[in-house]
N, C-alpha and C. Protein backbone atom coordinates (compact mmCIF):
# COMPACT_ATOMS: atom_id res chain seq x y z
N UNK A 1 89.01 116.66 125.68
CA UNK A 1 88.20 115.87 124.74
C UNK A 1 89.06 115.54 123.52
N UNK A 2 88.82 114.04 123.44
CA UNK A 2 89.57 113.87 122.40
C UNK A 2 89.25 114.28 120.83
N UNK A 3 90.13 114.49 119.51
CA UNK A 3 89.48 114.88 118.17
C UNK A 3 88.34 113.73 117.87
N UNK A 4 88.41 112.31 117.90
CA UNK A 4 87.64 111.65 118.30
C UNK A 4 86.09 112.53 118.39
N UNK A 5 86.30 112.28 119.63
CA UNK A 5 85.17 112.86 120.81
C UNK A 5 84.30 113.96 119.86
N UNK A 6 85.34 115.24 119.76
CA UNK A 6 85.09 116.15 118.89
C UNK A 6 83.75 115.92 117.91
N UNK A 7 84.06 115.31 116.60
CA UNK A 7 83.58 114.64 115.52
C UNK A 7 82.35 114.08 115.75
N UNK A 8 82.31 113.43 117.08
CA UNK A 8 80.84 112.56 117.41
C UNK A 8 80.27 113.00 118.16
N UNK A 9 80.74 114.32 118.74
CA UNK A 9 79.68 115.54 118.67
C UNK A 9 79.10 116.28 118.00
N UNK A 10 79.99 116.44 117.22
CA UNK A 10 79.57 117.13 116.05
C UNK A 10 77.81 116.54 115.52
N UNK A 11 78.44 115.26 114.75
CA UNK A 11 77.60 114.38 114.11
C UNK A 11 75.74 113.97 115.27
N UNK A 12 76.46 114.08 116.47
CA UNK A 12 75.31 113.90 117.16
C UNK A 12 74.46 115.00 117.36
N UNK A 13 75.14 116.43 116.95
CA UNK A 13 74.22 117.65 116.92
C UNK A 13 73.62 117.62 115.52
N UNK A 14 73.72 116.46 114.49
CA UNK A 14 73.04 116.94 113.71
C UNK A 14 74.18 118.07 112.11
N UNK A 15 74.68 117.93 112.34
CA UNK A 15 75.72 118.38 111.51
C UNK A 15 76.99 117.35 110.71
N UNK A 16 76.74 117.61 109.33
CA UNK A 16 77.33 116.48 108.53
C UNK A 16 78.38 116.97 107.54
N UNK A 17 79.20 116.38 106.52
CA UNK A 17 80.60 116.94 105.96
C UNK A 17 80.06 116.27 104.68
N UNK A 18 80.42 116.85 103.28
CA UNK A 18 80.45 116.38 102.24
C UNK A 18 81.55 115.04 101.79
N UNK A 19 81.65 114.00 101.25
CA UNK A 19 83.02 113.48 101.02
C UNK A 19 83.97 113.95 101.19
N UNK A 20 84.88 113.68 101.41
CA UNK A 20 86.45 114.15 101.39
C UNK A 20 87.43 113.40 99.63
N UNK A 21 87.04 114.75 98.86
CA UNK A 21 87.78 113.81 97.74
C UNK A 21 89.04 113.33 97.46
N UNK A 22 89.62 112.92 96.43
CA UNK A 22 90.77 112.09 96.17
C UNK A 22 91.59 112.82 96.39
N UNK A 23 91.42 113.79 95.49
CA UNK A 23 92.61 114.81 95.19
C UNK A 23 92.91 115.49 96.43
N UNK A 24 91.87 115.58 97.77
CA UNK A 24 91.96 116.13 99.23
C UNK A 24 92.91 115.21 99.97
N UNK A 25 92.40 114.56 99.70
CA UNK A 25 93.45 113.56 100.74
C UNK A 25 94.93 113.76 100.55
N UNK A 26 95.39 113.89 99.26
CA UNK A 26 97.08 113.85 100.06
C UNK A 26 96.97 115.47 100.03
N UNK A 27 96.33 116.39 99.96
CA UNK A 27 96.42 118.08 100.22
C UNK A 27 96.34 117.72 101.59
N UNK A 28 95.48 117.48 102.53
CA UNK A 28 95.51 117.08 103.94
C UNK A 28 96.62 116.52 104.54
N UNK A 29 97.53 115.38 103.82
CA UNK A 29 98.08 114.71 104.32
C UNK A 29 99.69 116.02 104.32
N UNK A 30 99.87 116.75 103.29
CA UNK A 30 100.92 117.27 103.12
C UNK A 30 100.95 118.50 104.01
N UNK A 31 99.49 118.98 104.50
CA UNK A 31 99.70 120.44 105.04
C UNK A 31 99.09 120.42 106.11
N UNK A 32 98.24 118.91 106.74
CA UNK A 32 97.94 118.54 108.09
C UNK A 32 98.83 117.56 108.49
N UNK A 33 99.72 116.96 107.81
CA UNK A 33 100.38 115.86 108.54
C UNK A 33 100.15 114.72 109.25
N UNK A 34 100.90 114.18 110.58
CA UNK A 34 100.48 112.91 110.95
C UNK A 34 100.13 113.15 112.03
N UNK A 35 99.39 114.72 112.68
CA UNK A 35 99.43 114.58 113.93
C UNK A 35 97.65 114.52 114.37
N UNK A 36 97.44 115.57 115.22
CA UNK A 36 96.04 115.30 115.85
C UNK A 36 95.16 115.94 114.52
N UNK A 37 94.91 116.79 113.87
CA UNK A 37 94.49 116.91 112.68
C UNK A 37 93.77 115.69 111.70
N UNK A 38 95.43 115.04 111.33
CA UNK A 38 95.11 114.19 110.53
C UNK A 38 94.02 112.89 111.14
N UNK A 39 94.38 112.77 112.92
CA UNK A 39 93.56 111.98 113.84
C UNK A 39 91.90 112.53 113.57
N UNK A 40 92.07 113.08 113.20
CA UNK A 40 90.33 113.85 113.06
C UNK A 40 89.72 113.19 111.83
N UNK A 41 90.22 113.02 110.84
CA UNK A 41 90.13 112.58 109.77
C UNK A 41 89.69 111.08 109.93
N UNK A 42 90.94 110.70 110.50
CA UNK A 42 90.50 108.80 110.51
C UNK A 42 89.50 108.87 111.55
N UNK A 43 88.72 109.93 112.21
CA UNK A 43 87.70 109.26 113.16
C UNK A 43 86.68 109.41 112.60
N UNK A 44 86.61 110.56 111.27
CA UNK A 44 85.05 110.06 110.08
C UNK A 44 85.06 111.35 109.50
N UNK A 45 86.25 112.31 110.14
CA UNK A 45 86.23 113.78 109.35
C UNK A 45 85.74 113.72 107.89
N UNK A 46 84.52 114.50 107.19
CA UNK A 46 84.16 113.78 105.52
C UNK A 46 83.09 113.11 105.44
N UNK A 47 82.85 112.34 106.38
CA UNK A 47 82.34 111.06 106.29
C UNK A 47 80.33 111.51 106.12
N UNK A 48 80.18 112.09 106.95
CA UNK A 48 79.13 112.60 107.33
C UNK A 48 78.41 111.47 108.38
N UNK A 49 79.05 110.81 109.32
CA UNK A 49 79.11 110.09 110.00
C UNK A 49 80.37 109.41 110.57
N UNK A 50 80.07 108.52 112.38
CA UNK A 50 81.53 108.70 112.91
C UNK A 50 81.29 107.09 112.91
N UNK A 51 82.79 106.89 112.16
CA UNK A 51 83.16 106.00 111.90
C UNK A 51 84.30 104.86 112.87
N UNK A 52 83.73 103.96 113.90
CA UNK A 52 84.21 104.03 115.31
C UNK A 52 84.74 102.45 114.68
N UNK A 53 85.96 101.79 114.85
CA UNK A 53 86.61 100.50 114.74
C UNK A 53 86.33 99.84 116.14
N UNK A 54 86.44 98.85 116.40
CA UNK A 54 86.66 98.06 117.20
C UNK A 54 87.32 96.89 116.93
N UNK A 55 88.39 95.94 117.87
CA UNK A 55 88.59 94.50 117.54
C UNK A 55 87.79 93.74 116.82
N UNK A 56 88.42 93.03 116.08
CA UNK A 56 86.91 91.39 115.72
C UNK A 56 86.99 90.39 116.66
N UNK A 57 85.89 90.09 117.00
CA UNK A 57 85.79 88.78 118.03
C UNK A 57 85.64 87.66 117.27
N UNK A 58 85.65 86.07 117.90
CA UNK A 58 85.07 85.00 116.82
C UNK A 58 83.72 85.21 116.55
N UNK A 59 83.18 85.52 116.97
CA UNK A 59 81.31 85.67 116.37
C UNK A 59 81.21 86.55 115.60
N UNK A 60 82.02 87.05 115.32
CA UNK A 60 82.69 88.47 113.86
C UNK A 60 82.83 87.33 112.43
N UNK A 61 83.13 85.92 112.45
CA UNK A 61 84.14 85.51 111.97
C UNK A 61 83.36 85.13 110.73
N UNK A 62 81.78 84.97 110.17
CA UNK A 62 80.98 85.11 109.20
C UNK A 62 80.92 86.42 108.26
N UNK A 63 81.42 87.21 108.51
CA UNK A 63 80.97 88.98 108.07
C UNK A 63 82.68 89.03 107.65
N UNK A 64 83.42 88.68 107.87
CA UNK A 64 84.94 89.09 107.21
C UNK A 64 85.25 87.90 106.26
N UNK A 65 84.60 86.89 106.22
CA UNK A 65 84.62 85.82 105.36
C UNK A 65 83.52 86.03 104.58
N UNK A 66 82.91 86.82 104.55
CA UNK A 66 81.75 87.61 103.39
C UNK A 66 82.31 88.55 102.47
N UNK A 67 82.90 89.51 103.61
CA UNK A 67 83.57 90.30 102.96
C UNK A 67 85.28 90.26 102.25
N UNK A 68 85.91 88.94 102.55
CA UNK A 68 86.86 89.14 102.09
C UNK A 68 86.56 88.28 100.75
N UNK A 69 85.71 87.16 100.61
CA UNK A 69 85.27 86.39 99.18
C UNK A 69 84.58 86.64 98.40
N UNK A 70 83.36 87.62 98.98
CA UNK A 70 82.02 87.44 98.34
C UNK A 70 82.14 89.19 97.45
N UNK A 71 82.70 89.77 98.43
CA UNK A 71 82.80 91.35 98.19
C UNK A 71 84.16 91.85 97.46
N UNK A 72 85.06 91.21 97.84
CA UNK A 72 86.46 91.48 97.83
C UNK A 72 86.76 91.10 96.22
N UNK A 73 86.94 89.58 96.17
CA UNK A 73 87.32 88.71 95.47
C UNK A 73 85.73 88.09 94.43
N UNK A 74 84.67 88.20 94.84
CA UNK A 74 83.63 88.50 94.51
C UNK A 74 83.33 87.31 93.71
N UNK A 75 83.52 85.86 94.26
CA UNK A 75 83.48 84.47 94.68
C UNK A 75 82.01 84.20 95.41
N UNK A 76 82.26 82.77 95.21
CA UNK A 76 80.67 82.39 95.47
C UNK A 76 81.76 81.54 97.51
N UNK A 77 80.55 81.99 98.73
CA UNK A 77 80.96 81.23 99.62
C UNK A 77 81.08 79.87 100.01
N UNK A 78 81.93 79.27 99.85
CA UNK A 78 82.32 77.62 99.34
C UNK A 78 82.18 77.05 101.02
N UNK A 79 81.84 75.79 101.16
CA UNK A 79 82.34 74.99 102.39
C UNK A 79 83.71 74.91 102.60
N UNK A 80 84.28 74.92 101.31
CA UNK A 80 85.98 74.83 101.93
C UNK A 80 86.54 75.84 102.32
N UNK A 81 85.69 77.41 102.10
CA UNK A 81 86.28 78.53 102.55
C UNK A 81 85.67 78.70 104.08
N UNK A 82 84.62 78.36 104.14
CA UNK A 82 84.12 78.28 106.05
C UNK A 82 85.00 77.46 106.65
N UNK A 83 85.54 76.11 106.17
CA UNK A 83 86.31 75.12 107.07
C UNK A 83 87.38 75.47 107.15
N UNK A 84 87.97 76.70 106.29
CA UNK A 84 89.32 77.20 106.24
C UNK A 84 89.44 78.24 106.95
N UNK A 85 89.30 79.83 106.31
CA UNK A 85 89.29 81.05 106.22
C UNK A 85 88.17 81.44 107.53
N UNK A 86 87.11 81.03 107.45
CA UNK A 86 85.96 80.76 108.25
C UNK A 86 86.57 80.50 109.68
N UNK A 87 86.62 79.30 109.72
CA UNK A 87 86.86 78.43 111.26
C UNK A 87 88.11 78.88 111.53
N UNK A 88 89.22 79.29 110.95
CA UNK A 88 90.37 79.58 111.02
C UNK A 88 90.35 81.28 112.20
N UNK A 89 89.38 82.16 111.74
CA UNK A 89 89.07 83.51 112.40
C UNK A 89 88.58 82.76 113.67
N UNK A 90 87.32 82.16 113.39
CA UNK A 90 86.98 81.54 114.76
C UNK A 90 87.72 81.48 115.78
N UNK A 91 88.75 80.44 115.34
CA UNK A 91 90.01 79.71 116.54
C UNK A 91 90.64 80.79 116.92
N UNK A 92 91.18 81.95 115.80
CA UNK A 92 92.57 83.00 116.59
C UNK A 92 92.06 84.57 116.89
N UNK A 93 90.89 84.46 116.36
CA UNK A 93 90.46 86.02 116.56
C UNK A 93 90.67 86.33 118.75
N UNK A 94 90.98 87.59 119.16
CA UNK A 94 90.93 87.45 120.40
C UNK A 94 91.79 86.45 121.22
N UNK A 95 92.86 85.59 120.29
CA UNK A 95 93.85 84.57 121.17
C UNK A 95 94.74 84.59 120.54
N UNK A 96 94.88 85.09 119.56
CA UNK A 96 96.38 84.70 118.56
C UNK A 96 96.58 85.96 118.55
N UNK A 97 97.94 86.43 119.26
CA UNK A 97 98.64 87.74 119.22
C UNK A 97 99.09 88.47 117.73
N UNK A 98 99.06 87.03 116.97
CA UNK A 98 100.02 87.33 115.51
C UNK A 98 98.89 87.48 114.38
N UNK A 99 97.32 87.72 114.78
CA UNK A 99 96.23 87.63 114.14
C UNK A 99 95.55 88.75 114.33
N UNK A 100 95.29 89.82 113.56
CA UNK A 100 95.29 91.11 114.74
C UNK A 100 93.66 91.77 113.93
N UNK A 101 92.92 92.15 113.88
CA UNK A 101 91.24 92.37 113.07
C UNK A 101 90.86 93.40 113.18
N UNK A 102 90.38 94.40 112.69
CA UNK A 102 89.44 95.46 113.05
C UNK A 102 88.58 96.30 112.54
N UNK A 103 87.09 96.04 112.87
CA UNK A 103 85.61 95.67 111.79
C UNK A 103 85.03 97.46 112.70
N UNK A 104 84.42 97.57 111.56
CA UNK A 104 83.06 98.97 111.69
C UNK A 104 81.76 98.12 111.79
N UNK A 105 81.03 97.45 112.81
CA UNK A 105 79.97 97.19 112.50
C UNK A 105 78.80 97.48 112.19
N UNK A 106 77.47 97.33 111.73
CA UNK A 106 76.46 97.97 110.50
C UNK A 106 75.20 97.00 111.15
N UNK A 107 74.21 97.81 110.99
CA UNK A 107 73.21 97.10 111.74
C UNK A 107 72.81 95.85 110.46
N UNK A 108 73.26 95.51 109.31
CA UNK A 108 73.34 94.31 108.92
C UNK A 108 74.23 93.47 108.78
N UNK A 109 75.11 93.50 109.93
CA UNK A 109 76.71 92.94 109.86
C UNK A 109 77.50 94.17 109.92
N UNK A 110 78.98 93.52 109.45
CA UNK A 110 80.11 94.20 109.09
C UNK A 110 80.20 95.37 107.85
N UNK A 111 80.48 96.60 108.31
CA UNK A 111 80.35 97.52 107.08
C UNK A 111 81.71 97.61 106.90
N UNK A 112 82.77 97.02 107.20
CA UNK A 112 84.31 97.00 106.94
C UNK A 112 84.86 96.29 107.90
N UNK A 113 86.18 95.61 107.35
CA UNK A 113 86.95 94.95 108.18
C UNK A 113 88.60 95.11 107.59
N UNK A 114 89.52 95.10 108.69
CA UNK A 114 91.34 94.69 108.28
C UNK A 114 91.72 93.65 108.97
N UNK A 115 92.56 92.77 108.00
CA UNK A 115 93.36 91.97 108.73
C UNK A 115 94.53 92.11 108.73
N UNK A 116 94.89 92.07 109.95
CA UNK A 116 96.76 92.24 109.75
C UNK A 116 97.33 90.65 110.23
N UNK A 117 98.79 90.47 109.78
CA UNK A 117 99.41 89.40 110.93
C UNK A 117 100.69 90.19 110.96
N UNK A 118 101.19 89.61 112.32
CA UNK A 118 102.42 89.70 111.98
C UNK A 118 103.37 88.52 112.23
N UNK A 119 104.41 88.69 112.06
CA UNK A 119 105.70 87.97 111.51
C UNK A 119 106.79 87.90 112.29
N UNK A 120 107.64 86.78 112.58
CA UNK A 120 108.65 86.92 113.17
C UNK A 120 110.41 86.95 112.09
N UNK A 121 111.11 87.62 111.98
CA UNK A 121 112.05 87.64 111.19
C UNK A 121 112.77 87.75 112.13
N UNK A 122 114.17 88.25 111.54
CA UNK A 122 115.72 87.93 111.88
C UNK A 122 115.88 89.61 113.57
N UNK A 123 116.08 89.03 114.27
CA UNK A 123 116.75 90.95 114.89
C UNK A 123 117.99 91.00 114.25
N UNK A 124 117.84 92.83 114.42
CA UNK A 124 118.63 93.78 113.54
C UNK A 124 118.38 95.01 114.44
N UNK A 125 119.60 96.14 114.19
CA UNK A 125 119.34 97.40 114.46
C UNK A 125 118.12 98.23 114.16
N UNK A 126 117.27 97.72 112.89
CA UNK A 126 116.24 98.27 113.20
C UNK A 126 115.18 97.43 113.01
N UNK A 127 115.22 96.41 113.69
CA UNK A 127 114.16 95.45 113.75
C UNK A 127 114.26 94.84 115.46
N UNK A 128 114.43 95.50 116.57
CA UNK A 128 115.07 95.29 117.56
C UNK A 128 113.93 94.30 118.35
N UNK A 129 113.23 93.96 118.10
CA UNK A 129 111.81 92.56 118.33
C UNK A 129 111.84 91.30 116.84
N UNK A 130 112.41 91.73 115.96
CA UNK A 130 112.63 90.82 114.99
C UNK A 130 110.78 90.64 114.49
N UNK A 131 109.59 91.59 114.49
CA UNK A 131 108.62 91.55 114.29
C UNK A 131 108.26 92.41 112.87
N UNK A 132 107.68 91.91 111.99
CA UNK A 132 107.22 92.95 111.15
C UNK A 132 105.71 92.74 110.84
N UNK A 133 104.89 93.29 110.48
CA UNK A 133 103.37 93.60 110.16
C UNK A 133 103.05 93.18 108.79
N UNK A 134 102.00 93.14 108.19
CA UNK A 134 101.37 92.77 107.06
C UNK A 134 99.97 92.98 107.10
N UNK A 135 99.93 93.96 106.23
CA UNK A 135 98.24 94.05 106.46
C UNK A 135 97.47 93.41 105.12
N UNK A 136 96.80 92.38 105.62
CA UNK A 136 96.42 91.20 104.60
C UNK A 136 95.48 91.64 104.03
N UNK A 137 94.25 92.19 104.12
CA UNK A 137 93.05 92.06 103.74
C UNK A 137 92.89 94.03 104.55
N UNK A 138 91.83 94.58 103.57
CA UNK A 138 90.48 95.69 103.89
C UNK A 138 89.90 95.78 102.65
N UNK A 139 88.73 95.81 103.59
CA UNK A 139 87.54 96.01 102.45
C UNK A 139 86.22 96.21 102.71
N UNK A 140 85.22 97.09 102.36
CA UNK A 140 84.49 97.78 102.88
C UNK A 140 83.25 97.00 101.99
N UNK A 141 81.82 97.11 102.28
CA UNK A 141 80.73 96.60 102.29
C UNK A 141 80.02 97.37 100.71
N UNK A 142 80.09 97.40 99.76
CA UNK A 142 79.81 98.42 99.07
C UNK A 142 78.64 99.25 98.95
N UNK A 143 77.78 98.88 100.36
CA UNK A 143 76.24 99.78 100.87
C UNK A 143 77.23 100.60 101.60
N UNK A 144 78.44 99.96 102.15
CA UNK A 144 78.85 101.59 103.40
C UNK A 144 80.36 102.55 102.71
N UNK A 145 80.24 102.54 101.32
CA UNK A 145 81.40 102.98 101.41
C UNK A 145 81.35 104.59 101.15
N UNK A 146 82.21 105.17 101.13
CA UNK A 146 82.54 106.58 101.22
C UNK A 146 82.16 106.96 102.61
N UNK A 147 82.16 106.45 103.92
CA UNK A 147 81.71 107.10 104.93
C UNK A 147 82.98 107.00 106.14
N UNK A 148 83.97 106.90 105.38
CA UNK A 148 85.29 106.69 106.34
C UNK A 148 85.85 105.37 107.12
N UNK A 149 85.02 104.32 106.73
CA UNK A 149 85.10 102.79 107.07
C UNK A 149 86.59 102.42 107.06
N UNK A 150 86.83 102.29 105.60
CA UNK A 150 88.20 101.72 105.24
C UNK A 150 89.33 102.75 105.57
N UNK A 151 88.96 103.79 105.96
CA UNK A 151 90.28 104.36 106.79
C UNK A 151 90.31 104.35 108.14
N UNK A 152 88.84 103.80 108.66
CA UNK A 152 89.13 103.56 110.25
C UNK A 152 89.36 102.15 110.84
N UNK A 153 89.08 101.57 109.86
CA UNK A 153 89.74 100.07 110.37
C UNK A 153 91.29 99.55 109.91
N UNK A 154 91.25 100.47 108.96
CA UNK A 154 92.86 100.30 108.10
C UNK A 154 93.83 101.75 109.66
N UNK A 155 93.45 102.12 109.72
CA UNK A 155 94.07 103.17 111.02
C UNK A 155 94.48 102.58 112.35
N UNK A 156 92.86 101.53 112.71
CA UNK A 156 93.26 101.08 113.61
C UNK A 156 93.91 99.80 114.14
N UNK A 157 94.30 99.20 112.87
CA UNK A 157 95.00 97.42 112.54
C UNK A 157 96.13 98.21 112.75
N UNK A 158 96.81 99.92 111.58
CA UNK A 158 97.89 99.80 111.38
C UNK A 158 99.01 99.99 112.72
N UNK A 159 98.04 101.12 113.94
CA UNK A 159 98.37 101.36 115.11
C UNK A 159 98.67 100.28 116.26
N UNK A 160 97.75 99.34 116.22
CA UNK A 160 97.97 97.82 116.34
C UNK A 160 99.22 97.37 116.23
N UNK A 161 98.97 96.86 115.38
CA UNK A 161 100.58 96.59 114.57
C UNK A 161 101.82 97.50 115.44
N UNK A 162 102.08 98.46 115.29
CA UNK A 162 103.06 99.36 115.76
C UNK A 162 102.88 98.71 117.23
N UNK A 163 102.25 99.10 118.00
CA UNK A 163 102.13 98.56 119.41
C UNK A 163 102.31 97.12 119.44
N UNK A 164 102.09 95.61 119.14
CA UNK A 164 102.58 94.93 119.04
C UNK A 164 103.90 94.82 118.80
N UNK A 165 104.19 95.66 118.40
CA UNK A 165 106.18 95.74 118.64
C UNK A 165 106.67 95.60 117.24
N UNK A 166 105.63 96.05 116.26
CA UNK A 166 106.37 95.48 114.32
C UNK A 166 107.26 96.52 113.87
N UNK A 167 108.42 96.46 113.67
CA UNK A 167 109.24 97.11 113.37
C UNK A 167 108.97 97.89 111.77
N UNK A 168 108.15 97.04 110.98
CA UNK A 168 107.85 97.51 110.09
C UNK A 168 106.66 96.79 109.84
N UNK A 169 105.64 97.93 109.08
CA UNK A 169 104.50 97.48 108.22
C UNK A 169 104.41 97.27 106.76
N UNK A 170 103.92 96.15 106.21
CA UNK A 170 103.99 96.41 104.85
C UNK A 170 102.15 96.24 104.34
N UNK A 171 102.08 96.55 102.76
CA UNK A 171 100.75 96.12 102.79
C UNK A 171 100.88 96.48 100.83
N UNK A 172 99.96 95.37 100.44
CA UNK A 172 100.08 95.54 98.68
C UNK A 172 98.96 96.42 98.51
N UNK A 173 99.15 97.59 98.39
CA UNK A 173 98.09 98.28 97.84
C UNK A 173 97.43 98.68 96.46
N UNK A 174 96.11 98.81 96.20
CA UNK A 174 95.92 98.39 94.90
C UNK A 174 95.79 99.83 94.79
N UNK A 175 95.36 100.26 93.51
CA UNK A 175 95.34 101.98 93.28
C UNK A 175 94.29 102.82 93.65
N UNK A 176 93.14 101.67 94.09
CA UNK A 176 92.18 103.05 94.76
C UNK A 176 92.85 102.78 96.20
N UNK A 177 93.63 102.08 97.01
CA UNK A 177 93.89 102.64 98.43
C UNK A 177 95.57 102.85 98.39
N UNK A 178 96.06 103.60 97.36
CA UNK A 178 97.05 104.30 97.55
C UNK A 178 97.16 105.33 98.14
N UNK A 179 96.51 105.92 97.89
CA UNK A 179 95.80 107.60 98.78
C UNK A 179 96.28 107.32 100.17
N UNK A 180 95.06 106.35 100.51
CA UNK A 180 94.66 106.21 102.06
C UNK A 180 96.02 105.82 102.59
N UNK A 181 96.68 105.03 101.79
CA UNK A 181 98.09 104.50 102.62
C UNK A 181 98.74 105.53 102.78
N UNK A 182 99.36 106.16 101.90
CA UNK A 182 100.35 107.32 101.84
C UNK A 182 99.72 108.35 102.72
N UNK A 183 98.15 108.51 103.48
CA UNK A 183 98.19 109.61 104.10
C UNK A 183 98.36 108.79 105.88
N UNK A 184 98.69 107.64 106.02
CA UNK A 184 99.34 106.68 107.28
C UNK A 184 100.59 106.81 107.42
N UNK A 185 101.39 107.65 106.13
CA UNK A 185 102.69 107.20 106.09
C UNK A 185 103.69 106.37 105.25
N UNK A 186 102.73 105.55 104.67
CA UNK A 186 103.34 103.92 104.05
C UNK A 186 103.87 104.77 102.59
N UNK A 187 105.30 104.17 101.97
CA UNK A 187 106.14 104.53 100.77
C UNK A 187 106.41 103.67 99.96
N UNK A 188 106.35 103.83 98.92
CA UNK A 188 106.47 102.70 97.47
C UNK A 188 107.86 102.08 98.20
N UNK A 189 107.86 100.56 98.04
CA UNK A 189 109.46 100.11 98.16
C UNK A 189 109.57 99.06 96.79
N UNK A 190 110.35 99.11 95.95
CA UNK A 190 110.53 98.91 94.61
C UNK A 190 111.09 97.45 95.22
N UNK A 191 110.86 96.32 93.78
CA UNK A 191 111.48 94.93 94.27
C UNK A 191 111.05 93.88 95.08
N UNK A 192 109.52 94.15 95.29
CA UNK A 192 108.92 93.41 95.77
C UNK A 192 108.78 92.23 95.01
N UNK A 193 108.88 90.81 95.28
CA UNK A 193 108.55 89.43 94.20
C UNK A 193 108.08 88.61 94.79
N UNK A 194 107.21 87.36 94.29
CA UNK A 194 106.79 86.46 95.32
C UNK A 194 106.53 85.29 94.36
N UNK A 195 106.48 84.01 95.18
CA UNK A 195 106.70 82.77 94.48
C UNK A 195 105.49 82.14 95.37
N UNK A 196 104.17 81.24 94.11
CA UNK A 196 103.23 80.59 94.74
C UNK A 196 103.20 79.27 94.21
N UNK A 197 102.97 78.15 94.60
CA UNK A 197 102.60 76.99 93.73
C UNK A 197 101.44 77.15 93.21
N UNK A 198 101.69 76.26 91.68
CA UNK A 198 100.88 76.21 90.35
C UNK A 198 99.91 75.47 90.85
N UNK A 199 98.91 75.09 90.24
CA UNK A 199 97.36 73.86 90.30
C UNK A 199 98.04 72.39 90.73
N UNK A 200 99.21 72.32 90.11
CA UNK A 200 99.71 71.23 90.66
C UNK A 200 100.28 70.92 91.69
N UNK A 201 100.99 72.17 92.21
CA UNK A 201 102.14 72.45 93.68
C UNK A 201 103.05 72.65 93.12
N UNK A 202 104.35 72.96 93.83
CA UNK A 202 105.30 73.83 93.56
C UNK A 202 106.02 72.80 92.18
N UNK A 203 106.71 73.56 91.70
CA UNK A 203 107.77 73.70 90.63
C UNK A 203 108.66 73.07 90.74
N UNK A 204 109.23 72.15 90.48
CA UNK A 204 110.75 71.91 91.01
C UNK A 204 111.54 71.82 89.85
């Protein structure tokens, strides 16, 4: 039986876990590590409920365009963001290898979702697929949070990713999901910069 398995037995006998606090998480991460332990954890260990990911399909593709504008960014839902962001999940969710999703669903929709893509760059000795990861978007429903959401869909994009062949993952993390990254593994890399066009378009 898997730790998995474990957990949603647990929970189905009726037996539940207090939060798992801040300051726990990297104590766990330093003296449970990355192995089946820490696997217990991302399946809802804390949670007081089991927190199960699955792919996003296109009929997913309303509930992550909720949650990445309305919740996230906390924007009003525009027509130009359905004809974009919207229809855009539609077309690649389930067909685009380089489009990769993975939602907790909630009997009123989506109680979390990740998006990853990945990337094709240069091969190298340690880039031996010339693939790297990006995890674009997570963000949790703020009726479901503290119940292990955003570490089971952020767990299961990042494993994704690895199996797709990404030599490396990256992801901008803001300071409440520093925790969660660093207990996946992920390390500050200094020198990060990025260049966007202004209201007008680019600069020249």
């Amino acid at each position: 039986m898997s730790a998995a398995d474990h957990w949603n037995d647990h929970y189905k006998r009726g037996k539940g876990f207090r939060p798992v606090a801040e300051g726990e998480v990297d104590l766990l991460a330093e003296h449970v590590g990355q192995g089946a332990g820490l696997r217990a954890l991302d399946a809802g260990c804390g949670t007081g409920e089991y927190a199960a990911a699955r792919p996003a399909v296109p009929g997913d593709a309303d509930e992550p365009l909720r949650l990445r504008v309305a919740v996230l960014d906390g924007g009003p839902l525009t027509d130009e963001w359905r004809t974009t962001f919207r229809d855009d999940m539609r077309e690649r969710l389930g067909a685009d290898p380089n489009l990769l999703a993975y939602v907790v669903p909630a009997a009123d929709g989506l109680a979390a979702c990740a998006i990853g893509i990945v990337y094709r760059g240069c091969l190298g000795p340690a880039f031996p697929t010339g693939l790297w990861g990006r995890v674009h978007t997570v963000v949790t429903d703020p009726a479901h949070q503290r119940r292990g959401h955003g570490r089971a869909v952020t767990t299961a994009l990042v494993e994704a990713l690895k199996d797709r062949g990404c030599g490396s993952v990256e992801s901008r993390a803001t300071a409440a999901g520093t925790g969660l990254y660093r207990t996946l593994g992920f390390e500050p890399l200094d020198g990060f910069m990025t260049l966007r066009p202004g209201p007008g378009g680019w600069a020249r």
